[in-house]
C-alpha atoms as a PDB file:
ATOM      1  CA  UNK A   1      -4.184  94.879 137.992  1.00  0.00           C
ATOM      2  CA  UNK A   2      -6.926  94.713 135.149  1.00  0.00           C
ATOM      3  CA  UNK A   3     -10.426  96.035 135.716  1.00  0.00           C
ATOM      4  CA  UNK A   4     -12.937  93.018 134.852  1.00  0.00           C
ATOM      5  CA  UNK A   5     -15.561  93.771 132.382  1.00  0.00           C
ATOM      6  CA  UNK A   6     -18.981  92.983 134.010  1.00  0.00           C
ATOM      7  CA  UNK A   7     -22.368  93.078 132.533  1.00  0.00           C
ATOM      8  CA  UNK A   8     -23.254  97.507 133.084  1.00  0.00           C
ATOM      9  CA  UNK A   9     -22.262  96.741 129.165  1.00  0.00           C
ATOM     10  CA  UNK A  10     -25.573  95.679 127.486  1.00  0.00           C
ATOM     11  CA  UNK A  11     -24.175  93.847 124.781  1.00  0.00           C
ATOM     12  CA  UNK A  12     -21.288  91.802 126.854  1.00  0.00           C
ATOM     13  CA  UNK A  13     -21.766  88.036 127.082  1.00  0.00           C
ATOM     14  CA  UNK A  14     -19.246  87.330 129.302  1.00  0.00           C
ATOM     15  CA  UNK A  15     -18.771  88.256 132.634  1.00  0.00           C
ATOM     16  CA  UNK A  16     -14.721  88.948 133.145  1.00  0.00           C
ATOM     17  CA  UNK A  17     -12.054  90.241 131.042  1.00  0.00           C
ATOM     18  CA  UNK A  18     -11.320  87.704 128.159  1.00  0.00           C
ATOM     19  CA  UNK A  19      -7.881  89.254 128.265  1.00  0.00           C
ATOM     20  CA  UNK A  20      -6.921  88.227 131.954  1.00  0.00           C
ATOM     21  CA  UNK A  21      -5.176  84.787 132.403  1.00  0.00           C
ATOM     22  CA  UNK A  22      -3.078  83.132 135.089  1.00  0.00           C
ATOM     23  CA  UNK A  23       0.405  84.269 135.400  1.00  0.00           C
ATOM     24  CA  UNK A  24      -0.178  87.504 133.475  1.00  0.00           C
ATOM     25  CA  UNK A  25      -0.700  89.732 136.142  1.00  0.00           C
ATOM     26  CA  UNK A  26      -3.725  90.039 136.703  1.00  0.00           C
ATOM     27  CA  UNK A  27      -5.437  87.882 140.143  1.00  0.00           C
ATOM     28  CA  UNK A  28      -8.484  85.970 140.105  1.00  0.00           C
ATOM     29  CA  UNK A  29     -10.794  88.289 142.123  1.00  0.00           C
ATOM     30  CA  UNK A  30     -10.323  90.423 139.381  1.00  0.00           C
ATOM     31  CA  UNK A  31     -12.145  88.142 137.187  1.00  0.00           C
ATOM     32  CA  UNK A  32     -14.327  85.500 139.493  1.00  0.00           C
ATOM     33  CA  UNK A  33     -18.417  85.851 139.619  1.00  0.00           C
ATOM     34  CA  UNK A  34     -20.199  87.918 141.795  1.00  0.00           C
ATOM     35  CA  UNK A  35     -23.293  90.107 142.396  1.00  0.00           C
ATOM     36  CA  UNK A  36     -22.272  91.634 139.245  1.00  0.00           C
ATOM     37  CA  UNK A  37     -23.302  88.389 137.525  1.00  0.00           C
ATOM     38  CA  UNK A  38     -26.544  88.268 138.205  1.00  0.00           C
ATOM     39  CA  UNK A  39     -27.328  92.137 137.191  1.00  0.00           C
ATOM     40  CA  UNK A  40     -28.316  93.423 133.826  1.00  0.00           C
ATOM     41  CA  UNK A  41     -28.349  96.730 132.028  1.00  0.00           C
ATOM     42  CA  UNK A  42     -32.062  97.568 130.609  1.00  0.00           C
ATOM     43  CA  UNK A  43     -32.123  97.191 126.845  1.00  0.00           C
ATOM     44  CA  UNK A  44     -35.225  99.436 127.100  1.00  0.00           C
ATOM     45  CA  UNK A  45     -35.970 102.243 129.354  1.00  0.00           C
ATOM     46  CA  UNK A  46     -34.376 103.759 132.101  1.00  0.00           C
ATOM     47  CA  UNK A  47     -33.421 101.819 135.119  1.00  0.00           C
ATOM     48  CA  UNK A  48     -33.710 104.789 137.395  1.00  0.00           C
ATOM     49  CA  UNK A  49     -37.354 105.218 136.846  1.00  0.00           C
ATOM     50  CA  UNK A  50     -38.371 101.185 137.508  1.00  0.00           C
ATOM     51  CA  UNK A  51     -39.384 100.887 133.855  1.00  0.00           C
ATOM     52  CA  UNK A  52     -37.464  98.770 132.125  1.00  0.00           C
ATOM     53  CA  UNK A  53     -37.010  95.804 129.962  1.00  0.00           C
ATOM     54  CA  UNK A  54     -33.857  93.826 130.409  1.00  0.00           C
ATOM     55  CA  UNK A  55     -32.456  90.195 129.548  1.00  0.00           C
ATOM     56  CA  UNK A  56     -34.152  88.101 132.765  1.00  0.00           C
ATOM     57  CA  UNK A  57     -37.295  89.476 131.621  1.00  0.00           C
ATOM     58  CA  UNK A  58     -37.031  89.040 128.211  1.00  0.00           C
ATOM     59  CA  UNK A  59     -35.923  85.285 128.908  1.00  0.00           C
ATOM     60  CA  UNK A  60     -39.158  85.330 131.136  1.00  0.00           C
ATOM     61  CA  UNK A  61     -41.715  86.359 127.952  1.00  0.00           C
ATOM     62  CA  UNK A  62     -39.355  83.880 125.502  1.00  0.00           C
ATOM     63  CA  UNK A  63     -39.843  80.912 127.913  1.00  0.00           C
ATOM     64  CA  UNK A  64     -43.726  81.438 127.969  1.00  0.00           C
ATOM     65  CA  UNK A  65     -43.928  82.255 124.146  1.00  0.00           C
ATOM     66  CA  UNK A  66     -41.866  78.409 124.174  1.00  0.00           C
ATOM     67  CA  UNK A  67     -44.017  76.756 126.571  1.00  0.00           C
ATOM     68  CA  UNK A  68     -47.851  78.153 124.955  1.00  0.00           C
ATOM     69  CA  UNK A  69     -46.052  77.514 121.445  1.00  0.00           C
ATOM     70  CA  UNK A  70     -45.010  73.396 122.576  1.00  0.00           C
ATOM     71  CA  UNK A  71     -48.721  72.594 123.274  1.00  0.00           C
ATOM     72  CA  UNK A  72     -50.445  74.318 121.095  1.00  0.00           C
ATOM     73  CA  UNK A  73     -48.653  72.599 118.972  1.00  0.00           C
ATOM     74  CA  UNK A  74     -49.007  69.353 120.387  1.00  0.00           C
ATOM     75  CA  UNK A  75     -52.768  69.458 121.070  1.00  0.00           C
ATOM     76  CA  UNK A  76     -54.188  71.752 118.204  1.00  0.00           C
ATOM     77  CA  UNK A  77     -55.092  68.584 116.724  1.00  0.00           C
ATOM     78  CA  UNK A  78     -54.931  65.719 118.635  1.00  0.00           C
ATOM     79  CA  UNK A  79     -54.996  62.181 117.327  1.00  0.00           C
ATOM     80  CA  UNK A  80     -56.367  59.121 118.727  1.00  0.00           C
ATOM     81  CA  UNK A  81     -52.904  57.956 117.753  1.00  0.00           C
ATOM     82  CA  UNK A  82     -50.413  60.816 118.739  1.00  0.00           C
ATOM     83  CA  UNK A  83     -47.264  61.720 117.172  1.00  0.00           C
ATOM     84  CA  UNK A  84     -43.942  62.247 118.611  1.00  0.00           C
ATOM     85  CA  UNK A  85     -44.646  65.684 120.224  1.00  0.00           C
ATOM     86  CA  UNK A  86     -48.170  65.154 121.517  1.00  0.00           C
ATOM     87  CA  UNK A  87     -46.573  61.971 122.608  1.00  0.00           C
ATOM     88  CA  UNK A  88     -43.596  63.898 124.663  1.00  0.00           C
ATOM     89  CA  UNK A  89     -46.389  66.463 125.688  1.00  0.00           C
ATOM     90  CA  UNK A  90     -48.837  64.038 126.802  1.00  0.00           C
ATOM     91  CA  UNK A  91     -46.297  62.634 128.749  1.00  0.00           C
ATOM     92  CA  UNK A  92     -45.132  65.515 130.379  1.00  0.00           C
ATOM     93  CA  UNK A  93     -48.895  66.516 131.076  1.00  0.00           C
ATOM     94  CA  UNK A  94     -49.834  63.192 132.909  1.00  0.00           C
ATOM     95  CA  UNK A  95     -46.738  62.550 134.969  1.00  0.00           C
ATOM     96  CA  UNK A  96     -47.296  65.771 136.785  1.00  0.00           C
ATOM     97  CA  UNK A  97     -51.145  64.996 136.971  1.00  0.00           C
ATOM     98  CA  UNK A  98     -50.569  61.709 138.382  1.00  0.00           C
ATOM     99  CA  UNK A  99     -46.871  61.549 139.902  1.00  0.00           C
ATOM    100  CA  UNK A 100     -47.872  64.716 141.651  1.00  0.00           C
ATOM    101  CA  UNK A 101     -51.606  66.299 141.762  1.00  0.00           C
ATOM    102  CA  UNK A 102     -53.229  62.346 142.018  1.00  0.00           C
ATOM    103  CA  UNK A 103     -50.520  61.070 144.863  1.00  0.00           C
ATOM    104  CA  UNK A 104     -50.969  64.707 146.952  1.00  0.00           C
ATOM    105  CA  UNK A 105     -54.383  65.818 146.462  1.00  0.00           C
ATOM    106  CA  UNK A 106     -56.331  62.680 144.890  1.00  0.00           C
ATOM    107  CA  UNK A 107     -57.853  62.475 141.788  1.00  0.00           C
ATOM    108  CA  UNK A 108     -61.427  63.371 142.775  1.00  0.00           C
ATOM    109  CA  UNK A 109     -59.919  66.928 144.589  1.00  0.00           C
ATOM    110  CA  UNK A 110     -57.241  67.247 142.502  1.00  0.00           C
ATOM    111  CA  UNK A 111     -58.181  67.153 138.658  1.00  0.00           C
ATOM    112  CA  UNK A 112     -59.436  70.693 138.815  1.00  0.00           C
ATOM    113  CA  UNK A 113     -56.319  71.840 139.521  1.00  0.00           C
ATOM    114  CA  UNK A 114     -53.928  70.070 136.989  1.00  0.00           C
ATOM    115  CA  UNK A 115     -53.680  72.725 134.860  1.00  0.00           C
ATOM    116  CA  UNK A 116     -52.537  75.201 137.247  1.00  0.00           C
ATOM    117  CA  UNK A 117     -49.817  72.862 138.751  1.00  0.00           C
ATOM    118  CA  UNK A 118     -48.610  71.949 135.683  1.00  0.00           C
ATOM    119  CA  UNK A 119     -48.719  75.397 133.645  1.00  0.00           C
ATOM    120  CA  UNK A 120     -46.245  76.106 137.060  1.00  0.00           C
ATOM    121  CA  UNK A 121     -44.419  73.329 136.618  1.00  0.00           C
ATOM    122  CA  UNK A 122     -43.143  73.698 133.296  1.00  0.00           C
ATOM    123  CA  UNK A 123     -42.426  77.672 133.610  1.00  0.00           C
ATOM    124  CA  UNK A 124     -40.277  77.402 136.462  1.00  0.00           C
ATOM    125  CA  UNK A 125     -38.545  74.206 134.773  1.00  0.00           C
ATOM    126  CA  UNK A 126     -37.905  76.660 131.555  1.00  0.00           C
ATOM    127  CA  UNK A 127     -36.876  79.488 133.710  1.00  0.00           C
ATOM    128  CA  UNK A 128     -34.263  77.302 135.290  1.00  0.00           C
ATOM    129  CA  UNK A 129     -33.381  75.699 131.809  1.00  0.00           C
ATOM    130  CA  UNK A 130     -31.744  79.255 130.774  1.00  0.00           C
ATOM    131  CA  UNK A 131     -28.980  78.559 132.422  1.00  0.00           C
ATOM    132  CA  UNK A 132     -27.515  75.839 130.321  1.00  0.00           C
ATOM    133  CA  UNK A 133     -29.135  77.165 126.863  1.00  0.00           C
ATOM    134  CA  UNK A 134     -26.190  78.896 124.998  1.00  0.00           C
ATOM    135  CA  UNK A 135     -26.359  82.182 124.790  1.00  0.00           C
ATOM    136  CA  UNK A 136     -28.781  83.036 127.323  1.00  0.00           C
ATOM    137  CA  UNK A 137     -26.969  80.970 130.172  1.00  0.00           C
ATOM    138  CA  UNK A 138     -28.880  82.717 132.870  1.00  0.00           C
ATOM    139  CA  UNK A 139     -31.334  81.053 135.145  1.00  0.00           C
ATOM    140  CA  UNK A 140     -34.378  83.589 135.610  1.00  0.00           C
ATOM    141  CA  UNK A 141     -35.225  81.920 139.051  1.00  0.00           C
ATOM    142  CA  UNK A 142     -31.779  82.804 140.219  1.00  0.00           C
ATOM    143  CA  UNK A 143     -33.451  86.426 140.960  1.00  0.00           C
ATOM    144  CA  UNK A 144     -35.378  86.284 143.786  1.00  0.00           C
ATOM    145  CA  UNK A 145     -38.522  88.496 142.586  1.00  0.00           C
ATOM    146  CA  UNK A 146     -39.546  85.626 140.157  1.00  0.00           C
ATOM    147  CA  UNK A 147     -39.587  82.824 142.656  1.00  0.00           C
ATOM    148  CA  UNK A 148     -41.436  85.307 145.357  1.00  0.00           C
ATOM    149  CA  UNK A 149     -44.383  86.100 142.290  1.00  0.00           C
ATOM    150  CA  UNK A 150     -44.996  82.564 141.749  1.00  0.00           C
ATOM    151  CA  UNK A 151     -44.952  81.308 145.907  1.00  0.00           C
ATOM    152  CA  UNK A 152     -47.413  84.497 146.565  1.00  0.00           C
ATOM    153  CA  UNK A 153     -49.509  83.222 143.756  1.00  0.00           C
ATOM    154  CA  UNK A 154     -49.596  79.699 145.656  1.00  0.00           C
ATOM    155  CA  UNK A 155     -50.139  81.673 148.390  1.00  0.00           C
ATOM    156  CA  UNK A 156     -52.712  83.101 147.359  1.00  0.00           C
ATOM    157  CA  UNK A 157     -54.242  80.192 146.226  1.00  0.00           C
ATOM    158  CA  UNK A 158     -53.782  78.356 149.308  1.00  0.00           C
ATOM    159  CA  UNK A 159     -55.112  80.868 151.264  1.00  0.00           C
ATOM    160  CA  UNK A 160     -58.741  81.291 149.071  1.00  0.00           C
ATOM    161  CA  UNK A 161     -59.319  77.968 148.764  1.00  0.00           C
ATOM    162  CA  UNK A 162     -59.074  77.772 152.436  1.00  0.00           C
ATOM    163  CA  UNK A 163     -61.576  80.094 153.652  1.00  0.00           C
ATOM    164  CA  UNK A 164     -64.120  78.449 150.951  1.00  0.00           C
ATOM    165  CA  UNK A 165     -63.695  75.370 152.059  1.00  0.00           C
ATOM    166  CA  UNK A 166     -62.837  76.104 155.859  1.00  0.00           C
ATOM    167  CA  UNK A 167     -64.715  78.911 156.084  1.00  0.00           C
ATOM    168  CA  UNK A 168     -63.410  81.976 158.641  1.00  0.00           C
ATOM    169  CA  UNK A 169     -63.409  79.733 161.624  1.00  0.00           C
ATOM    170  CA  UNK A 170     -62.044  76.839 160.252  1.00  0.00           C
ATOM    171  CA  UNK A 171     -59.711  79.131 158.439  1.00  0.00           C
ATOM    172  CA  UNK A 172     -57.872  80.159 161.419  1.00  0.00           C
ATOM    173  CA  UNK A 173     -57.946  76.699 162.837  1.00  0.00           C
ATOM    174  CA  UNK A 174     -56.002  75.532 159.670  1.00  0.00           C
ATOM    175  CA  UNK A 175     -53.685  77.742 159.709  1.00  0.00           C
ATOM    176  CA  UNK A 176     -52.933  78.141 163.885  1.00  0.00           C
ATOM    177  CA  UNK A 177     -53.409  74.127 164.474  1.00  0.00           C
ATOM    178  CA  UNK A 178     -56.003  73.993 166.468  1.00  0.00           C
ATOM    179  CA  UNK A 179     -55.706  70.931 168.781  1.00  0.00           C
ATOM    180  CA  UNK A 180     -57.504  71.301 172.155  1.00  0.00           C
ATOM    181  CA  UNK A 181     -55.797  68.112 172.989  1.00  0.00           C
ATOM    182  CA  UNK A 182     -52.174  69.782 173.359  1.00  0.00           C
ATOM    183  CA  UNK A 183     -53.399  71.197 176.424  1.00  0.00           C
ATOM    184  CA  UNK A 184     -51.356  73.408 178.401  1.00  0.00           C
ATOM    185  CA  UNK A 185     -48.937  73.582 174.999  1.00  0.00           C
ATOM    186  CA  UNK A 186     -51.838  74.877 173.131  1.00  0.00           C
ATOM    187  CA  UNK A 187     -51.303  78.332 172.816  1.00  0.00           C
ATOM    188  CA  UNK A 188     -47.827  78.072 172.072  1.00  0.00           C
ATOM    189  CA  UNK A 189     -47.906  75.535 168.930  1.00  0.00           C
ATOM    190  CA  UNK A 190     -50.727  77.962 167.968  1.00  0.00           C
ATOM    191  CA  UNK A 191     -48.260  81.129 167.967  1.00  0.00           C
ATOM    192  CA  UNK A 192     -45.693  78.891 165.894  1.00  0.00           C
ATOM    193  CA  UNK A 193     -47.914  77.139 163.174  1.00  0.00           C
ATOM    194  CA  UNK A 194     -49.713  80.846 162.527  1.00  0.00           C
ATOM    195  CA  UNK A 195     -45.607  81.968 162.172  1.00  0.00           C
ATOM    196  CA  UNK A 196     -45.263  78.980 160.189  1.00  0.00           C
ATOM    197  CA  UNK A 197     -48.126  79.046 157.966  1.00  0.00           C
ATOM    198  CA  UNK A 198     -48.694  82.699 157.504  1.00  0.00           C
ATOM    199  CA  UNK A 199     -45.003  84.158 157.414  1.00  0.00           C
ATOM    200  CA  UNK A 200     -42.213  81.588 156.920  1.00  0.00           C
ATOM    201  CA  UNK A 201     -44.051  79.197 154.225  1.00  0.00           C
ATOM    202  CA  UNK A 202     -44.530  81.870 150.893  1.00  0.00           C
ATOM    203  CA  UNK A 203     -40.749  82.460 151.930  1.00  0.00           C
ATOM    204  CA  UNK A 204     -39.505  79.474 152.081  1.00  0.00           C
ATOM    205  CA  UNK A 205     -41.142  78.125 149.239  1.00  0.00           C
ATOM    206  CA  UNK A 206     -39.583  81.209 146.856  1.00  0.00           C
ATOM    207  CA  UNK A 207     -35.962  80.982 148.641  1.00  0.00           C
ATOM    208  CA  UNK A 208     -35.558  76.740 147.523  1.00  0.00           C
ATOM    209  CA  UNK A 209     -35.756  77.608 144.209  1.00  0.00           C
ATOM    210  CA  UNK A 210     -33.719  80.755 144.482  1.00  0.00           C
ATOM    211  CA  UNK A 211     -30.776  79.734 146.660  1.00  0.00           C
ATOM    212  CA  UNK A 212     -30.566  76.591 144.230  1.00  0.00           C
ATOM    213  CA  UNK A 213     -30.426  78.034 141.024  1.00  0.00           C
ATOM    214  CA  UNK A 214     -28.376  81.179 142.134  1.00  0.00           C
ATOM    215  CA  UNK A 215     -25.573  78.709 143.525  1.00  0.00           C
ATOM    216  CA  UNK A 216     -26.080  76.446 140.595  1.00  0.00           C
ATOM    217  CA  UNK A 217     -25.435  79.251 138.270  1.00  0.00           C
ATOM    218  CA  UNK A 218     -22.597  80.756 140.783  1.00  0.00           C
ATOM    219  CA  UNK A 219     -20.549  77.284 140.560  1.00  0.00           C
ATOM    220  CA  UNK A 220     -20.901  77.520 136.556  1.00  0.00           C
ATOM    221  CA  UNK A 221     -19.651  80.765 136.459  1.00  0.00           C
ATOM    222  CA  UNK A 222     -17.002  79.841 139.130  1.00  0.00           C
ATOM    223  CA  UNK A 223     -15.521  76.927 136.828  1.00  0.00           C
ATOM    224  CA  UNK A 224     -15.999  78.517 133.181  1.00  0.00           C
ATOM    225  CA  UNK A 225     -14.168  81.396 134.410  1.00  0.00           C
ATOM    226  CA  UNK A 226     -11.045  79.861 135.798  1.00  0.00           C
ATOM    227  CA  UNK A 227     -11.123  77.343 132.570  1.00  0.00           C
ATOM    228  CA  UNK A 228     -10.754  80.488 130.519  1.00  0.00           C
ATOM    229  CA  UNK A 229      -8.021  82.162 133.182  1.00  0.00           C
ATOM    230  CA  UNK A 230      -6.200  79.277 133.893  1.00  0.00           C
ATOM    231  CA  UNK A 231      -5.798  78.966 129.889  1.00  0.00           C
ATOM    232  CA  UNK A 232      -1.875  80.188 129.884  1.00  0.00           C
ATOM    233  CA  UNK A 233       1.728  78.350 130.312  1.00  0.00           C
ATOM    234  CA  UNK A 234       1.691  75.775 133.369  1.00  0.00           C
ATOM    235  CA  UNK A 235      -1.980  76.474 133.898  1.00  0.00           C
ATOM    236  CA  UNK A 236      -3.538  75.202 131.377  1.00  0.00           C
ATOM    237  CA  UNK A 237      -3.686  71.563 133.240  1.00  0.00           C
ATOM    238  CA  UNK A 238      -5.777  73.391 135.774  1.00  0.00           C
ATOM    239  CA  UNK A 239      -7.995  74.430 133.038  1.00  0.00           C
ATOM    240  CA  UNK A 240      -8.563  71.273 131.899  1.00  0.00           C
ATOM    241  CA  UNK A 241      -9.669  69.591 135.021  1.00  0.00           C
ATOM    242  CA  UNK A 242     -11.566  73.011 135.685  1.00  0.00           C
ATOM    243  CA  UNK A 243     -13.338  72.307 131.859  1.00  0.00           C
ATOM    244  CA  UNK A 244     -13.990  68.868 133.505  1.00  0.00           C
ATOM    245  CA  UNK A 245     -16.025  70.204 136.231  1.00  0.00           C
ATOM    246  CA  UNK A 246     -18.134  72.409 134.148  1.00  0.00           C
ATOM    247  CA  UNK A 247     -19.263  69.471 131.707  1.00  0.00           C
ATOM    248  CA  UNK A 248     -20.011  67.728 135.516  1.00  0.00           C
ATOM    249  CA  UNK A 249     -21.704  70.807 137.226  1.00  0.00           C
ATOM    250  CA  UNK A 250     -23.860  71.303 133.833  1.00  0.00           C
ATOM    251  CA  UNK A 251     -25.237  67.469 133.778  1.00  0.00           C
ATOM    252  CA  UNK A 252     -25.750  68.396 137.866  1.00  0.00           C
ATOM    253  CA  UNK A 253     -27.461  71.170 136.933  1.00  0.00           C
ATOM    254  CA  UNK A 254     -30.059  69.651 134.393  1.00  0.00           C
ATOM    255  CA  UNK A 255     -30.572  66.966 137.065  1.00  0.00           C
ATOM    256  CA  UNK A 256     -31.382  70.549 140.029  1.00  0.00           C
ATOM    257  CA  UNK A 257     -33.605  72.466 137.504  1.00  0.00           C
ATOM    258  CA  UNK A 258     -35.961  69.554 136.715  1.00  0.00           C
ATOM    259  CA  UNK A 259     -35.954  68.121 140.571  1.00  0.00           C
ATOM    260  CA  UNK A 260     -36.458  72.165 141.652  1.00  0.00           C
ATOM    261  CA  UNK A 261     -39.696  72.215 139.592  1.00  0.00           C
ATOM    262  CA  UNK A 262     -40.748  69.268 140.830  1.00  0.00           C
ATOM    263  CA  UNK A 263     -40.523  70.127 144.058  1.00  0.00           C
ATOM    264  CA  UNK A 264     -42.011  73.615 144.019  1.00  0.00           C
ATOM    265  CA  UNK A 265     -45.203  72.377 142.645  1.00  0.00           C
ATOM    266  CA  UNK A 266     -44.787  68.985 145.330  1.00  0.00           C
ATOM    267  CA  UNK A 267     -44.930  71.468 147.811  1.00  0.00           C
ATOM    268  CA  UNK A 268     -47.859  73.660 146.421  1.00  0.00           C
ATOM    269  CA  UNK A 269     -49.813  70.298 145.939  1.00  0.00           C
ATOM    270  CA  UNK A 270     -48.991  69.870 149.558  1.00  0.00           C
ATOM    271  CA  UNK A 271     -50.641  72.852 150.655  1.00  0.00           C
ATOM    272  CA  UNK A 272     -53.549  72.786 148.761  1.00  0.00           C
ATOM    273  CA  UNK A 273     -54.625  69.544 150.117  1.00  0.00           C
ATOM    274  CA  UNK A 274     -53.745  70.722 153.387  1.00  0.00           C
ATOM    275  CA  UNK A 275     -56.792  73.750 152.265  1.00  0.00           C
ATOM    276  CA  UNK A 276     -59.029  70.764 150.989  1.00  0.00           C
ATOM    277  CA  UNK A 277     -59.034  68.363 154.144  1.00  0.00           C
ATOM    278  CA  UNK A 278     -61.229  68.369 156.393  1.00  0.00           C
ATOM    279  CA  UNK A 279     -58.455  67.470 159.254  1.00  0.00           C
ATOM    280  CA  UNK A 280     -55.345  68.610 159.902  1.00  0.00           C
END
């Protein structure tokens, strides 16, 4: 049986041995994704020590660098009459503010904090847009410690603009419930919507974007790799309808990565208003 070739190389692209194929010898396990897919040699520093510099996070700085770069360029001089790209960036700009910080917060509440939601918008929609870019091909939200930074910053946020608005009191009725009309119940729903609010929320807003993209990126892998294995005598049928499924999961894919932005900045619209109201 070959080894596979996985990614402790620094310079490897690919993920398997380019040299195993169907009906050569060599069995699919030897060559099919795993954990080793999603893990990357530094290209600076040392690993061992924590400080290090490797692809995800150079992806990470690129995609900023690209996102700063767009508007700047589209709004260093704007025109009364805008061009293609302040067109496209204008665009982009109002149909978060008003598809999604005007419909969830208001516009009154909610213009303050346009920037913010869309600034998070568009980084986690380039950090999932990795994936598909050649070369790259990596989703950086597929690793779990970028979705977790950006839900604790919502968090965060959520969490300040409570107590100022709330204040202590009001703080702790937000986040517990309160409803003296629940009765006997009361104490209970309390104990779960603290456990909701407090624990399970920053969690479950970092996993949705994680599990997505990781599977997303998984099933990519999955069908590239047997295209290219499959690639020998009989097989190569199989590799066609497996090349089939990659042009399909790709198209799926740029459908997920824009739908997974949208939604993680739905949701952090969501609980910011739920910080802002005065009733919950």
């Amino acid at each position: 049986m070959k080894e596979p070739a996985v990614s402790a190389d620094p310079t490897q692209v690919l993920a398997f041995d380019t040299n195993c194929h169907l009906f050569d010898g060599c069995g699919f396990a030897d060559v099919s994704p795993g954990l080793h897919s999603f893990m990357f040699q530094p290209l600076w520093g040392d690993g061992d020590s924590n400080l290090y510099f490797n692809k995800t996070m150079l992806l990470a700085l690129l995609g900023s660098i690209i996102i700063i770069g767009f508007f700047w360029a589209a709004f260093r001089r704007p025109q009364v009459v805008p061009g293609k790209l302040q067109m496209v960036a204008e665009a982009g700009y109002d149909f978060i503010r008003r598809g999604v910080v005007y419909e969830t917060i208001g516009r009154k509440e909610g213009e303050k904090y346009v920037p913010f939601v869309v600034s998070l918008f568009f980084f986690v929609w380039m950090m999932n847009l990795w994936s598909i870019i050649p070369i790259a091909q990596f989703p950086v939200t597929s690793i779990i410690s970028y979705p977790l930074v950006l839900a604790l910053l919502v968090y965060i946020t959520w969490v300040v603009l409570t107590f100022k608005r709330q204040g202590f009191v009001g703080f702790w009725k937000n986040v517990t419930g309160y409803d003296k009309s629940l009765g006997a119940v009361l104490p209970l729903a309390m104990l779960i919507e603290l456990f909701s609010n407090l624990l399970i929320r920053p969690f479950t807003h970092a996993v949705r974007l994680f599990a997505n993209m990781f599977a997303g990126h998984t099933l990519l892998l999955l069908f590239t790799i047997a295209s290219w294995y499959m690639l020998n005598g009989i097989g190569i049928a199989y590799a066609g309808v497996s090349f089939v499924m990659v042009i399909v999961m790709t198209a799926f894919e740029l459908f997920i990565q824009a739908l997974q932005a949208y939604v993680f900045v739905l949701l952090t619209c969501t609980y910011i208003q739920g910080a802002l109201a005065e009733h919950h």
